[in-house]
PDB file of N, CA and C in Angstrom:
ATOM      1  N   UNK A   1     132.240  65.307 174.595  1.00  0.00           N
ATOM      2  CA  UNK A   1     131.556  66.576 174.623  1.00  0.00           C
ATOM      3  C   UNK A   1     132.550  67.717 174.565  1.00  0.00           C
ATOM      4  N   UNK A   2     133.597  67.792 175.055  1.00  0.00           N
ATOM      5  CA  UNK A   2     134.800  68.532 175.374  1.00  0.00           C
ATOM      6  C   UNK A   2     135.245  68.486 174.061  1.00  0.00           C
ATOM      7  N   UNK A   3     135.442  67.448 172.832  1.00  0.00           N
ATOM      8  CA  UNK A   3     136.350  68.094 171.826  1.00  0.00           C
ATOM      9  C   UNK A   3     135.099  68.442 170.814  1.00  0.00           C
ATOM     10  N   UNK A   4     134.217  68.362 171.279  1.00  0.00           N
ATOM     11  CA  UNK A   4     132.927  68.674 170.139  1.00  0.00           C
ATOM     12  C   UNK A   4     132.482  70.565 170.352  1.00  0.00           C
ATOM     13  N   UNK A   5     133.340  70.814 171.362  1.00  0.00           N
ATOM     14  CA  UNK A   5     133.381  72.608 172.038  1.00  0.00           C
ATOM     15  C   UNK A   5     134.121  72.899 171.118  1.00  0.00           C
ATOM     16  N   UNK A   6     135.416  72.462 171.665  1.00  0.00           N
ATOM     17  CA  UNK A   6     136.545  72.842 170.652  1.00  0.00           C
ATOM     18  C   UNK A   6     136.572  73.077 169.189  1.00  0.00           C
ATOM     19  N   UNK A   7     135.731  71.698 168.443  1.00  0.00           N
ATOM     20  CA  UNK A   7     135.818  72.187 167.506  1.00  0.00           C
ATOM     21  C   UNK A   7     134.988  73.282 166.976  1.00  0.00           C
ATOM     22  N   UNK A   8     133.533  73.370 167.962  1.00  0.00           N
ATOM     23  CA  UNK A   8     132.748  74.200 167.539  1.00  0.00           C
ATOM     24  C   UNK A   8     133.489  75.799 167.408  1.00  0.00           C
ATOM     25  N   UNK A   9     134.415  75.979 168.484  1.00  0.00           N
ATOM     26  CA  UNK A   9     135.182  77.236 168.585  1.00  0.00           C
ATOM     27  C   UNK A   9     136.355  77.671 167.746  1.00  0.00           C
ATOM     28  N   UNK A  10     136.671  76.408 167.325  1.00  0.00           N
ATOM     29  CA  UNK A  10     138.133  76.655 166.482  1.00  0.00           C
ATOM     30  C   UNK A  10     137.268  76.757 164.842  1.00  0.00           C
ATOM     31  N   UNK A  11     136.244  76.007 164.709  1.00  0.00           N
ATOM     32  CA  UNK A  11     135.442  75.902 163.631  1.00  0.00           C
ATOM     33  C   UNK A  11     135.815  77.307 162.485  1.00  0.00           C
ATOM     34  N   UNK A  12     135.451  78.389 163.020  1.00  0.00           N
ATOM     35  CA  UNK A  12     135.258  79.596 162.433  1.00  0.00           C
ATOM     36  C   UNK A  12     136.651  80.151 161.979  1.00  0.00           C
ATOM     37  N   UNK A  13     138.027  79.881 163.008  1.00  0.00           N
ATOM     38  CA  UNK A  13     139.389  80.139 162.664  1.00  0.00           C
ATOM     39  C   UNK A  13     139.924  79.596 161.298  1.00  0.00           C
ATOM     40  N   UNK A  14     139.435  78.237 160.984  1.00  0.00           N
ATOM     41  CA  UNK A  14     139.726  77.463 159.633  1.00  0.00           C
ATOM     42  C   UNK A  14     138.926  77.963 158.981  1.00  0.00           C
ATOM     43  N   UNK A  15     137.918  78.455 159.007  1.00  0.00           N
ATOM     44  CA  UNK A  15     136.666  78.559 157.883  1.00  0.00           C
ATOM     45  C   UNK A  15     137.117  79.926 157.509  1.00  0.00           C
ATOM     46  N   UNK A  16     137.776  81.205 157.777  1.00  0.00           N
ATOM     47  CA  UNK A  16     138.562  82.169 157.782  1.00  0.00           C
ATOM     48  C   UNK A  16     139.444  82.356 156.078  1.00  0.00           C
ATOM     49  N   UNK A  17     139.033  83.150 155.359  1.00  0.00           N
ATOM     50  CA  UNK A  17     139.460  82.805 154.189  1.00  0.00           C
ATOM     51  C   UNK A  17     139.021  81.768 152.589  1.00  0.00           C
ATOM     52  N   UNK A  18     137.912  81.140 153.475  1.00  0.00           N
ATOM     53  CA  UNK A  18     137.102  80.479 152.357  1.00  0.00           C
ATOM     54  C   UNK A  18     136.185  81.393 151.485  1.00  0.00           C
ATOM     55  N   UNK A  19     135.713  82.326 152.026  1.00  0.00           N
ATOM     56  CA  UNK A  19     134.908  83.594 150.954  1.00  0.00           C
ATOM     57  C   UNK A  19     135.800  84.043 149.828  1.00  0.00           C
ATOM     58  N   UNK A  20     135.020  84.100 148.813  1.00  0.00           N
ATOM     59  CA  UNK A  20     135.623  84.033 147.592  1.00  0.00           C
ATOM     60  C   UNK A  20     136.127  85.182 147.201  1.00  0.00           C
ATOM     61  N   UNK A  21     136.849  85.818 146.911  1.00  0.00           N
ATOM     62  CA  UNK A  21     136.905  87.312 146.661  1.00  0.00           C
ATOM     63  C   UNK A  21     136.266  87.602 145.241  1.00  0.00           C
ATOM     64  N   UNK A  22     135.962  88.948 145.501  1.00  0.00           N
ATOM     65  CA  UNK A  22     134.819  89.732 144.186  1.00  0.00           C
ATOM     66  C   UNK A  22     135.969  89.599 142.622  1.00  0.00           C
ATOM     67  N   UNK A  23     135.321  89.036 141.759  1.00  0.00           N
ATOM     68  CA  UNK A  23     135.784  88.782 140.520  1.00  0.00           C
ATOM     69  C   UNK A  23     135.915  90.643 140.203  1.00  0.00           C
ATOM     70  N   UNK A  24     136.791  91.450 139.554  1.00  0.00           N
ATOM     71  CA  UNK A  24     137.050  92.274 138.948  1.00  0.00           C
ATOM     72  C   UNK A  24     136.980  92.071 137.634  1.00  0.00           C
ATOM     73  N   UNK A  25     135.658  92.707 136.996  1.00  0.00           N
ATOM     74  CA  UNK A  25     135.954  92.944 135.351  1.00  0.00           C
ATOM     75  C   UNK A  25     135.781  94.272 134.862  1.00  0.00           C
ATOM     76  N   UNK A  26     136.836  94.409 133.830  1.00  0.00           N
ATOM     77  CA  UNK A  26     137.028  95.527 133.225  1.00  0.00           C
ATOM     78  C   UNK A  26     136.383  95.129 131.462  1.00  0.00           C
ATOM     79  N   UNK A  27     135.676  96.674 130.953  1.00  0.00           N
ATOM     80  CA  UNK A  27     135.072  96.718 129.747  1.00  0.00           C
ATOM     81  C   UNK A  27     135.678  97.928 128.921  1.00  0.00           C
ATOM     82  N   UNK A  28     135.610  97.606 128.172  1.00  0.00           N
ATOM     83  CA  UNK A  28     135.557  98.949 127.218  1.00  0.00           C
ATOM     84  C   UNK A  28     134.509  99.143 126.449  1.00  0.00           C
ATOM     85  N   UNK A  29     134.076 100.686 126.282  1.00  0.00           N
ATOM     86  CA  UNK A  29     133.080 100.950 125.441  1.00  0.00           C
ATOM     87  C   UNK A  29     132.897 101.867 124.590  1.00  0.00           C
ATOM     88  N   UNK A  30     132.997 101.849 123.410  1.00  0.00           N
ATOM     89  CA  UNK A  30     133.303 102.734 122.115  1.00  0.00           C
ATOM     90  C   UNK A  30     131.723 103.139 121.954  1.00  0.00           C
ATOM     91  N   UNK A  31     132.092 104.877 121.506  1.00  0.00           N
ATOM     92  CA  UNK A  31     131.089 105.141 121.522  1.00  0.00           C
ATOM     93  C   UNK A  31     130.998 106.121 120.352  1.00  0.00           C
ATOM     94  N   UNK A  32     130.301 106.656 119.559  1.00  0.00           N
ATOM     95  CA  UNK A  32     130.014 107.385 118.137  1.00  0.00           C
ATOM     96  C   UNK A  32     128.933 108.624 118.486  1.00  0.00           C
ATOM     97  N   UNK A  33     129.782 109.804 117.941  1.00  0.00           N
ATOM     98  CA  UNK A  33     128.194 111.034 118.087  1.00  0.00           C
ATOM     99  C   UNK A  33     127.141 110.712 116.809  1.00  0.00           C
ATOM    100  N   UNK A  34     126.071 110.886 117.394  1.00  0.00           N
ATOM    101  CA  UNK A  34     125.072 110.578 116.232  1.00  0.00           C
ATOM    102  C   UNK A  34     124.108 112.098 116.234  1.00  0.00           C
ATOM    103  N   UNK A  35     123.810 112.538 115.347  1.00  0.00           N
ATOM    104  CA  UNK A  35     123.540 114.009 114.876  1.00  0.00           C
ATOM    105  C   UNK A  35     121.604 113.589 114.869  1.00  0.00           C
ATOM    106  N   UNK A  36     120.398 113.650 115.549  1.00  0.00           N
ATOM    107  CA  UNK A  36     119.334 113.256 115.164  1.00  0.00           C
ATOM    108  C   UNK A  36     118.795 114.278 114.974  1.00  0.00           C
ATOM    109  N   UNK A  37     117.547 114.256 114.557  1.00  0.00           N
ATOM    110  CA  UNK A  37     116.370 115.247 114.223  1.00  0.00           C
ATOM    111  C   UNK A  37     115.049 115.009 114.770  1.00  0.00           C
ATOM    112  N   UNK A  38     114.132 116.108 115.223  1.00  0.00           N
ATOM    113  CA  UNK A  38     113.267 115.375 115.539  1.00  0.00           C
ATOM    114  C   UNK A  38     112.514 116.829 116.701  1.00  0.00           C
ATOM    115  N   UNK A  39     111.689 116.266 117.558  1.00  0.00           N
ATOM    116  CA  UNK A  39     111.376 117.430 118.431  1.00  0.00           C
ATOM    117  C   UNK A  39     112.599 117.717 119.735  1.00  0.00           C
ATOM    118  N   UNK A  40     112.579 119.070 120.160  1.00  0.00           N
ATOM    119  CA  UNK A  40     113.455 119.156 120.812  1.00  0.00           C
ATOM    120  C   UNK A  40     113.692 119.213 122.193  1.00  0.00           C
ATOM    121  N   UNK A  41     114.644 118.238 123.120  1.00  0.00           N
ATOM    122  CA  UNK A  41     114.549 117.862 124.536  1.00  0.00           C
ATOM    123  C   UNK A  41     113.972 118.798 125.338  1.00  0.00           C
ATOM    124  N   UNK A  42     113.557 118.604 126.551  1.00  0.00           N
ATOM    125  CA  UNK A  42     113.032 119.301 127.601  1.00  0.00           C
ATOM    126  C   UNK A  42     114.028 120.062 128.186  1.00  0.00           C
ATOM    127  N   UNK A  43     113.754 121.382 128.378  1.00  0.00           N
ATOM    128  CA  UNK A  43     115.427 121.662 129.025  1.00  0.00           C
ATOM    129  C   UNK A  43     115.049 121.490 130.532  1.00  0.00           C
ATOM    130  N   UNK A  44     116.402 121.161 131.391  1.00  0.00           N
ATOM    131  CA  UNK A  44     116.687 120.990 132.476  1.00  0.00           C
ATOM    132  C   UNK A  44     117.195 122.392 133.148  1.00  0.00           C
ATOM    133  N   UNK A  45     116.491 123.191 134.257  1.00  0.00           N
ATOM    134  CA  UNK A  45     117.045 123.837 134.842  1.00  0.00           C
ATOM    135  C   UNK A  45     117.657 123.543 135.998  1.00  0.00           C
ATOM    136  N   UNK A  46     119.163 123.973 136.243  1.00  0.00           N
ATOM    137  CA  UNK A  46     119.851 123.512 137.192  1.00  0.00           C
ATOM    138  C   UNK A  46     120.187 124.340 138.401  1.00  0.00           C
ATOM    139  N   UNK A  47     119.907 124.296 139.628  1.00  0.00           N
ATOM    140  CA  UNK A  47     119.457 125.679 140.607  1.00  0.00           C
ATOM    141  C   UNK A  47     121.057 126.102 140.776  1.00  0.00           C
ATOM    142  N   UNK A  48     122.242 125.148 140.481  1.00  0.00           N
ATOM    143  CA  UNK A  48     123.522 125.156 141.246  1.00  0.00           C
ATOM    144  C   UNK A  48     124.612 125.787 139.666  1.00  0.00           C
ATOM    145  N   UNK A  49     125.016 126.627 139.883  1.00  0.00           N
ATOM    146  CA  UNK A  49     125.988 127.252 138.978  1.00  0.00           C
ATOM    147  C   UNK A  49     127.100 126.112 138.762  1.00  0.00           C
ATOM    148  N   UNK A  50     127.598 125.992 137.577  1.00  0.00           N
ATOM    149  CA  UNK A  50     128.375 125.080 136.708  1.00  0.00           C
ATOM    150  C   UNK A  50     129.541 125.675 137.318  1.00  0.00           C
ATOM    151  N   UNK A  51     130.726 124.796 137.781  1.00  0.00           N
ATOM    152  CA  UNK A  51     131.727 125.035 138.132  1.00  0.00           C
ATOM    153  C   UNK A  51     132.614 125.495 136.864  1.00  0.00           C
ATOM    154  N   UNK A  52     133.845 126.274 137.192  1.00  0.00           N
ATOM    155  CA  UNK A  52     134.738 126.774 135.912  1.00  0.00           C
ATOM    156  C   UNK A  52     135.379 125.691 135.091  1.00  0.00           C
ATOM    157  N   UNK A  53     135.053 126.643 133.695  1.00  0.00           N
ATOM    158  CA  UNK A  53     135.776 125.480 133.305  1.00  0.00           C
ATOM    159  C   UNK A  53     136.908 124.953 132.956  1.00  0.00           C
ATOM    160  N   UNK A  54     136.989 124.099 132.765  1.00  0.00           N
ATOM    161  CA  UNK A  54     138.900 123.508 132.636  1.00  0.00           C
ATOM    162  C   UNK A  54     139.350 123.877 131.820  1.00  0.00           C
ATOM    163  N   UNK A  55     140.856 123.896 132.341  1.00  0.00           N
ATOM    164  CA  UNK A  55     141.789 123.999 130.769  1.00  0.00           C
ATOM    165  C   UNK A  55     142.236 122.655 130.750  1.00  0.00           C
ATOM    166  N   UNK A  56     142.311 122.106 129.355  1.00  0.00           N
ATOM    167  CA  UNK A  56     142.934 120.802 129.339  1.00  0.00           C
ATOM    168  C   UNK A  56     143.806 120.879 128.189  1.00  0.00           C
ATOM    169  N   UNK A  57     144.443 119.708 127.949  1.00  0.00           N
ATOM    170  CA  UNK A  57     145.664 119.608 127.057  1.00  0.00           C
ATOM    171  C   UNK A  57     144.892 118.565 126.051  1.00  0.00           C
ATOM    172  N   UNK A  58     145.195 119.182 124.701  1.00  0.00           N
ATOM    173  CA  UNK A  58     144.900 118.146 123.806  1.00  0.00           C
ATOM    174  C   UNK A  58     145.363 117.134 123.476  1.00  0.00           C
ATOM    175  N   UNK A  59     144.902 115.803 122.983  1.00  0.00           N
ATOM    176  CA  UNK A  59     145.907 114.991 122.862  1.00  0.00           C
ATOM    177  C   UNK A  59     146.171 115.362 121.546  1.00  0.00           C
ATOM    178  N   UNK A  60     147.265 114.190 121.141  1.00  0.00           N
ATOM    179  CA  UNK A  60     147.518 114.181 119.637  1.00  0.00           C
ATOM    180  C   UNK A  60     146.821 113.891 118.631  1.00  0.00           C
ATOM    181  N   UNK A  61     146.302 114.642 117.664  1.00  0.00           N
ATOM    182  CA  UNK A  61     145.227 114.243 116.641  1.00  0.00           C
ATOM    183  C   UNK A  61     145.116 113.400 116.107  1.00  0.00           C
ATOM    184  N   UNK A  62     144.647 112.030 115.665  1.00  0.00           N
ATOM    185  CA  UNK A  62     144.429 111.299 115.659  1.00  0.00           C
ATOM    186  C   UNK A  62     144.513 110.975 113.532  1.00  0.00           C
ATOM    187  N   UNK A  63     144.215 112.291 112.992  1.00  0.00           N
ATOM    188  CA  UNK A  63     144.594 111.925 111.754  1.00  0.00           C
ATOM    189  C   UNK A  63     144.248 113.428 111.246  1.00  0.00           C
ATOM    190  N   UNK A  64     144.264 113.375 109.638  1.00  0.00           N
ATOM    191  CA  UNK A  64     144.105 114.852 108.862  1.00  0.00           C
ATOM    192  C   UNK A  64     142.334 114.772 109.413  1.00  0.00           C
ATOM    193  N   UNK A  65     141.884 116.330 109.153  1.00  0.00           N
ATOM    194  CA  UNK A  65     140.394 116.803 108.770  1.00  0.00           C
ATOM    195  C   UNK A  65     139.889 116.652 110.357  1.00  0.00           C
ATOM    196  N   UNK A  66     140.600 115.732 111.692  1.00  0.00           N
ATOM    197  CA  UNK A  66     140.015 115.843 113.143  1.00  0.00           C
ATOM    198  C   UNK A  66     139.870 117.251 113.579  1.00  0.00           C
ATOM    199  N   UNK A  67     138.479 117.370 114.535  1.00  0.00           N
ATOM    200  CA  UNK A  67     138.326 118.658 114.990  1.00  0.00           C
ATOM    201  C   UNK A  67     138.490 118.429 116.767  1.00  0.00           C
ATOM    202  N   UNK A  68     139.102 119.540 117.147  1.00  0.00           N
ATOM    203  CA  UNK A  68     138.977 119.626 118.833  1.00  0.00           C
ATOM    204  C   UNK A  68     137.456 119.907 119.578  1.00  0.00           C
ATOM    205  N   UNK A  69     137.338 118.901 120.241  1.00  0.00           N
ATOM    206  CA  UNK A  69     135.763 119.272 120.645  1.00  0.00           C
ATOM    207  C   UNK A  69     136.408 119.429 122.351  1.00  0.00           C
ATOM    208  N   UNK A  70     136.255 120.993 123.137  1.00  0.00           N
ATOM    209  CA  UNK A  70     136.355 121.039 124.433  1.00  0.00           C
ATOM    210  C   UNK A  70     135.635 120.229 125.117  1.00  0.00           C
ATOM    211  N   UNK A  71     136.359 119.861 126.359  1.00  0.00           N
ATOM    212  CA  UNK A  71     135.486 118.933 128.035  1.00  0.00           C
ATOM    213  C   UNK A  71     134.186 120.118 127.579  1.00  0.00           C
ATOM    214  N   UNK A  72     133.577 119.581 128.980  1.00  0.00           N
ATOM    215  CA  UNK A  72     132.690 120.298 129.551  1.00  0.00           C
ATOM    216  C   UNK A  72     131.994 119.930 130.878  1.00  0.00           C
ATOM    217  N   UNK A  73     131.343 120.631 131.446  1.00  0.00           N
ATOM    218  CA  UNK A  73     130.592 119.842 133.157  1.00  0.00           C
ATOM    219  C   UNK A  73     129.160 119.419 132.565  1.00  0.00           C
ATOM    220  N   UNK A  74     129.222 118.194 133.173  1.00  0.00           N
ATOM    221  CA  UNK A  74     127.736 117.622 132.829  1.00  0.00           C
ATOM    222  C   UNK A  74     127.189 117.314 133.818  1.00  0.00           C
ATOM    223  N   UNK A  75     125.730 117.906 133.914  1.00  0.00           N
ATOM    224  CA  UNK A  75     124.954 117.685 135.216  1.00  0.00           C
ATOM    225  C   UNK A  75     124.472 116.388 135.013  1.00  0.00           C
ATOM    226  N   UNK A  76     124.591 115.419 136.362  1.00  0.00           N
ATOM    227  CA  UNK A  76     124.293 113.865 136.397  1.00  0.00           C
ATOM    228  C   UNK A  76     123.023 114.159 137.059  1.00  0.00           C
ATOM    229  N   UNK A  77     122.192 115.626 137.677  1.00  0.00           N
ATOM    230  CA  UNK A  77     120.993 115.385 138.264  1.00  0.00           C
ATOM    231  C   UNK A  77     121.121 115.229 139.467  1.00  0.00           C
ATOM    232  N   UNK A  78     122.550 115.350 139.843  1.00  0.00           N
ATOM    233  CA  UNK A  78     122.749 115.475 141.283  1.00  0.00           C
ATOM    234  C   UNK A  78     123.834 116.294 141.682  1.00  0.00           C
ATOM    235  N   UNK A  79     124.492 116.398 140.164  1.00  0.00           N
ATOM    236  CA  UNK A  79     126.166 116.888 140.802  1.00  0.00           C
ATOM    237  C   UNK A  79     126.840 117.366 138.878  1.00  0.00           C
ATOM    238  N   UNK A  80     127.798 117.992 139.311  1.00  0.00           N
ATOM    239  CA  UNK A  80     127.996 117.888 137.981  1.00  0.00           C
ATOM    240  C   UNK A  80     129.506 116.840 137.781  1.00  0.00           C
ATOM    241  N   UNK A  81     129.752 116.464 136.723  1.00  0.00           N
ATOM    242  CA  UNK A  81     131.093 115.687 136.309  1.00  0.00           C
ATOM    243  C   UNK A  81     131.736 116.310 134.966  1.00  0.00           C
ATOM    244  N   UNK A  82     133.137 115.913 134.736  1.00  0.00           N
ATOM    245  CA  UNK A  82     134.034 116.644 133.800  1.00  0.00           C
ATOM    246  C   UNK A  82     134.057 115.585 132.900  1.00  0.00           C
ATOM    247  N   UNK A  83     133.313 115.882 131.688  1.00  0.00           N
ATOM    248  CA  UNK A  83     133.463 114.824 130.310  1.00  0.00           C
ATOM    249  C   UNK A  83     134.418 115.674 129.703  1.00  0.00           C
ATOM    250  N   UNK A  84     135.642 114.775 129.057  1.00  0.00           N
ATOM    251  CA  UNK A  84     136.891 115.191 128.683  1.00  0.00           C
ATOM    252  C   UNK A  84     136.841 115.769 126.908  1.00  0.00           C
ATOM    253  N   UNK A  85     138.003 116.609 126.716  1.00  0.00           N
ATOM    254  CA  UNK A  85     137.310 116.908 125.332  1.00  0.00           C
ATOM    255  C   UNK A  85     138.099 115.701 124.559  1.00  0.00           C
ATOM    256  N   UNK A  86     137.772 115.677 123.383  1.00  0.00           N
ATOM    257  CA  UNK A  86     137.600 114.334 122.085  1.00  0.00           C
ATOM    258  C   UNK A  86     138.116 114.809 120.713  1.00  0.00           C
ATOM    259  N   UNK A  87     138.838 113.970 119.509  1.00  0.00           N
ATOM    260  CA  UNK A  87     138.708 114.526 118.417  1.00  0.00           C
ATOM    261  C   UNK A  87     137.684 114.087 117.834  1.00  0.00           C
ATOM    262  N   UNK A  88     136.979 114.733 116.675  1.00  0.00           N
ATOM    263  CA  UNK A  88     135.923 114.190 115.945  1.00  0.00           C
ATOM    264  C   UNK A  88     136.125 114.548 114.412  1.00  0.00           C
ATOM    265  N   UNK A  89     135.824 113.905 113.523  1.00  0.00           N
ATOM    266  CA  UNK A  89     135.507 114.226 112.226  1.00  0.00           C
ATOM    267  C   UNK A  89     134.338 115.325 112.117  1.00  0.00           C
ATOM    268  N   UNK A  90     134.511 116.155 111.241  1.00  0.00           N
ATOM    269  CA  UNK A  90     133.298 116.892 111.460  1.00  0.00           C
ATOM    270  C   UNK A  90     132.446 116.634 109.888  1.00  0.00           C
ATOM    271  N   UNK A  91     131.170 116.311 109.914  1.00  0.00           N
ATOM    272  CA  UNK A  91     130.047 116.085 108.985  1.00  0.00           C
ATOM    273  C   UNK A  91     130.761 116.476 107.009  1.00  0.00           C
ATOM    274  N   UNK A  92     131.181 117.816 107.518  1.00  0.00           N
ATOM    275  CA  UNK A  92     131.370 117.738 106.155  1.00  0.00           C
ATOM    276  C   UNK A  92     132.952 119.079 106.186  1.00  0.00           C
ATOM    277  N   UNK A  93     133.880 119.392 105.179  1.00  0.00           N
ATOM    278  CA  UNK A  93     135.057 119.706 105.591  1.00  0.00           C
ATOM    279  C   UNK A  93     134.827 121.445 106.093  1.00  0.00           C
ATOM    280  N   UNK A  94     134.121 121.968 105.657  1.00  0.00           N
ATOM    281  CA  UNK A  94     133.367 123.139 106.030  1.00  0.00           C
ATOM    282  C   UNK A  94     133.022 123.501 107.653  1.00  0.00           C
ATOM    283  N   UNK A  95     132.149 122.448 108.057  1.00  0.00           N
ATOM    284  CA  UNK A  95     131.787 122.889 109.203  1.00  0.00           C
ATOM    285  C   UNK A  95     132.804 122.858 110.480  1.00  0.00           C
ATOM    286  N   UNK A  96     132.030 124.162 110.815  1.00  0.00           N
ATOM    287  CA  UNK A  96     132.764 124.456 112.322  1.00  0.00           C
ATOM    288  C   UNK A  96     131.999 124.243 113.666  1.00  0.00           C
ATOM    289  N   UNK A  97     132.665 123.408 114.708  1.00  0.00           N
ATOM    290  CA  UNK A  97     132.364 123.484 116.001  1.00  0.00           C
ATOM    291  C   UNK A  97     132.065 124.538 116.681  1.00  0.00           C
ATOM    292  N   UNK A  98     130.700 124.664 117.352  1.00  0.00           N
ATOM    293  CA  UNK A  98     130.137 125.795 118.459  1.00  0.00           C
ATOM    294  C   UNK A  98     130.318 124.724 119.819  1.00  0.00           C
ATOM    295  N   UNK A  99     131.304 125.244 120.601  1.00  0.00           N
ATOM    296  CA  UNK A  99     131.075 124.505 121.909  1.00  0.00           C
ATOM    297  C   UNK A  99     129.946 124.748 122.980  1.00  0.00           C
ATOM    298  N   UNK A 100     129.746 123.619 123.625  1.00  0.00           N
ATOM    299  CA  UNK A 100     128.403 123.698 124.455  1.00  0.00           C
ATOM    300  C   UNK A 100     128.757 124.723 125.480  1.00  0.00           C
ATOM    301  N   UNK A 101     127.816 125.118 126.091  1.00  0.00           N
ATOM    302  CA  UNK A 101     127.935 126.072 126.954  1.00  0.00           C
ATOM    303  C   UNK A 101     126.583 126.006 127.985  1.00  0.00           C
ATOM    304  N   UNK A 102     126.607 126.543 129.562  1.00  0.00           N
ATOM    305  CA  UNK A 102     125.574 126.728 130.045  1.00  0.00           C
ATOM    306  C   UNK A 102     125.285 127.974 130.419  1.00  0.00           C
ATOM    307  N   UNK A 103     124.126 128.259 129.997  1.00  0.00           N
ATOM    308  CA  UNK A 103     123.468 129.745 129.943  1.00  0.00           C
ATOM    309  C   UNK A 103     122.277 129.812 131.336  1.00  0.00           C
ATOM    310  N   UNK A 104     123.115 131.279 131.905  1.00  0.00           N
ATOM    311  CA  UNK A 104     122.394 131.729 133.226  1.00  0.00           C
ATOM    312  C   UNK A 104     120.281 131.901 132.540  1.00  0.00           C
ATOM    313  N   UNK A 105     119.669 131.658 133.110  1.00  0.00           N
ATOM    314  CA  UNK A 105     118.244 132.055 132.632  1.00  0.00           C
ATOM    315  C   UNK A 105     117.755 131.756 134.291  1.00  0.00           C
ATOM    316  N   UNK A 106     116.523 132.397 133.925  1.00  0.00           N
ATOM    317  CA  UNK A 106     116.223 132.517 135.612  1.00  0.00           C
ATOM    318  C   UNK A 106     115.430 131.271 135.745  1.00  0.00           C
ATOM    319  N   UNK A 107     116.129 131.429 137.206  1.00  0.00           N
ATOM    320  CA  UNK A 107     115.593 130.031 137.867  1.00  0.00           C
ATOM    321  C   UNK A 107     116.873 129.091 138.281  1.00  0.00           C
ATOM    322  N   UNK A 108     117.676 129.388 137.310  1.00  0.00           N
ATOM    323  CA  UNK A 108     118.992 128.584 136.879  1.00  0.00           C
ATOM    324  C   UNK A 108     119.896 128.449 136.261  1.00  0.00           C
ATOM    325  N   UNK A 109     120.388 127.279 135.486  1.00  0.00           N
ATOM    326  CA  UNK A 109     121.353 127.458 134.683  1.00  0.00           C
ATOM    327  C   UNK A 109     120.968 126.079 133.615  1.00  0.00           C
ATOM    328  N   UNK A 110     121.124 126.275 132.309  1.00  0.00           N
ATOM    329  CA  UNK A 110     120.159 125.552 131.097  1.00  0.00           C
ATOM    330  C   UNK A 110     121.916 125.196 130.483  1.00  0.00           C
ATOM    331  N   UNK A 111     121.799 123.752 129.934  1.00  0.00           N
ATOM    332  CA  UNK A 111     123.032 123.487 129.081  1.00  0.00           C
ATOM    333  C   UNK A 111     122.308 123.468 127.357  1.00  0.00           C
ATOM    334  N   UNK A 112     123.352 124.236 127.060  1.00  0.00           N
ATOM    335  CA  UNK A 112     123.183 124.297 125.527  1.00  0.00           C
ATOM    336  C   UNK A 112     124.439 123.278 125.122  1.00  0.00           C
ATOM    337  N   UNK A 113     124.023 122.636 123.881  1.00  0.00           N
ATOM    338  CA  UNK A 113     124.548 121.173 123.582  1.00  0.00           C
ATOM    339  C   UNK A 113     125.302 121.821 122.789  1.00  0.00           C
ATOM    340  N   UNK A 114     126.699 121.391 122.776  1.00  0.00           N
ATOM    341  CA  UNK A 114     127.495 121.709 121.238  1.00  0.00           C
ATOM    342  C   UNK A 114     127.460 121.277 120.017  1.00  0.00           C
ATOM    343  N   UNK A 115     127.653 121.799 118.829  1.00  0.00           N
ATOM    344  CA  UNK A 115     126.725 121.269 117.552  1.00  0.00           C
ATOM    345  C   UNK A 115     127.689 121.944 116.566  1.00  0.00           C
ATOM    346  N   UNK A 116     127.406 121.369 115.157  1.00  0.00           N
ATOM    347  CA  UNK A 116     128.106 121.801 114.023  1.00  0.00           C
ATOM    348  C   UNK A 116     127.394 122.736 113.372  1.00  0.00           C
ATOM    349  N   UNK A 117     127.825 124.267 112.641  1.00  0.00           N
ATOM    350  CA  UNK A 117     127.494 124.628 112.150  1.00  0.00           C
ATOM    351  C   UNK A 117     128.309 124.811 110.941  1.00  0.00           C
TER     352      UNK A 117
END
């Protein structure tokens, strides 16, 4: 009865380290702007003013005809976050980038999407 204690007590000291640790996986995910048409989103008014915005450093362009597209703060619906700026090809060699911006309107603050004109 006495070593059937023991082991019940020491039991848990050996068993110490058998949990498996959490597998870590990493992804990558490539992603493409796609230009649609169609009716136009609901706007979101946001009660909390868009924090300033960043200055960032460009990287190195990536080839001839790339355009600089600035970060910007994107409201997640709870908070906002800093999406970094990107190079992009632009549609055709003509067009120029209007960066997004969020515009005071009452009630809040409305994001206007950046787009090629």
């Amino acid at each position: 009865m006495r070593i059937s204690i023991y082991v019940l007590a020491l039991a848990p000291i050996f068993l110490v380290g058998c949990a498996e640790e959490p597998t870590t996986v990493t992804t990558t995910t490539t992603t493409r702007e796609v230009t649609t048409t169609g009716p136009a989103a609901r706007e979101v008014v946001v009660t909390q003013a868009p924090p300033a915005v960043r200055v960032e450093s460009q990287t190195v362009i990536p080839g001839p005809g790339y355009i600089w597209t600035p970060g910007y703060w994107r409201w997640t619906g709870t908070d906002y976050v800093w999406v970094s700026g990107s190079w992009i090809l632009p549609p055709q060699p003509t067009a120029v980038w209007v960066r997004g911006h969020w515009v005071h309107r009452s009630g809040g603050w409305v994001w206007v999407a950046g787009h090629w004109r």
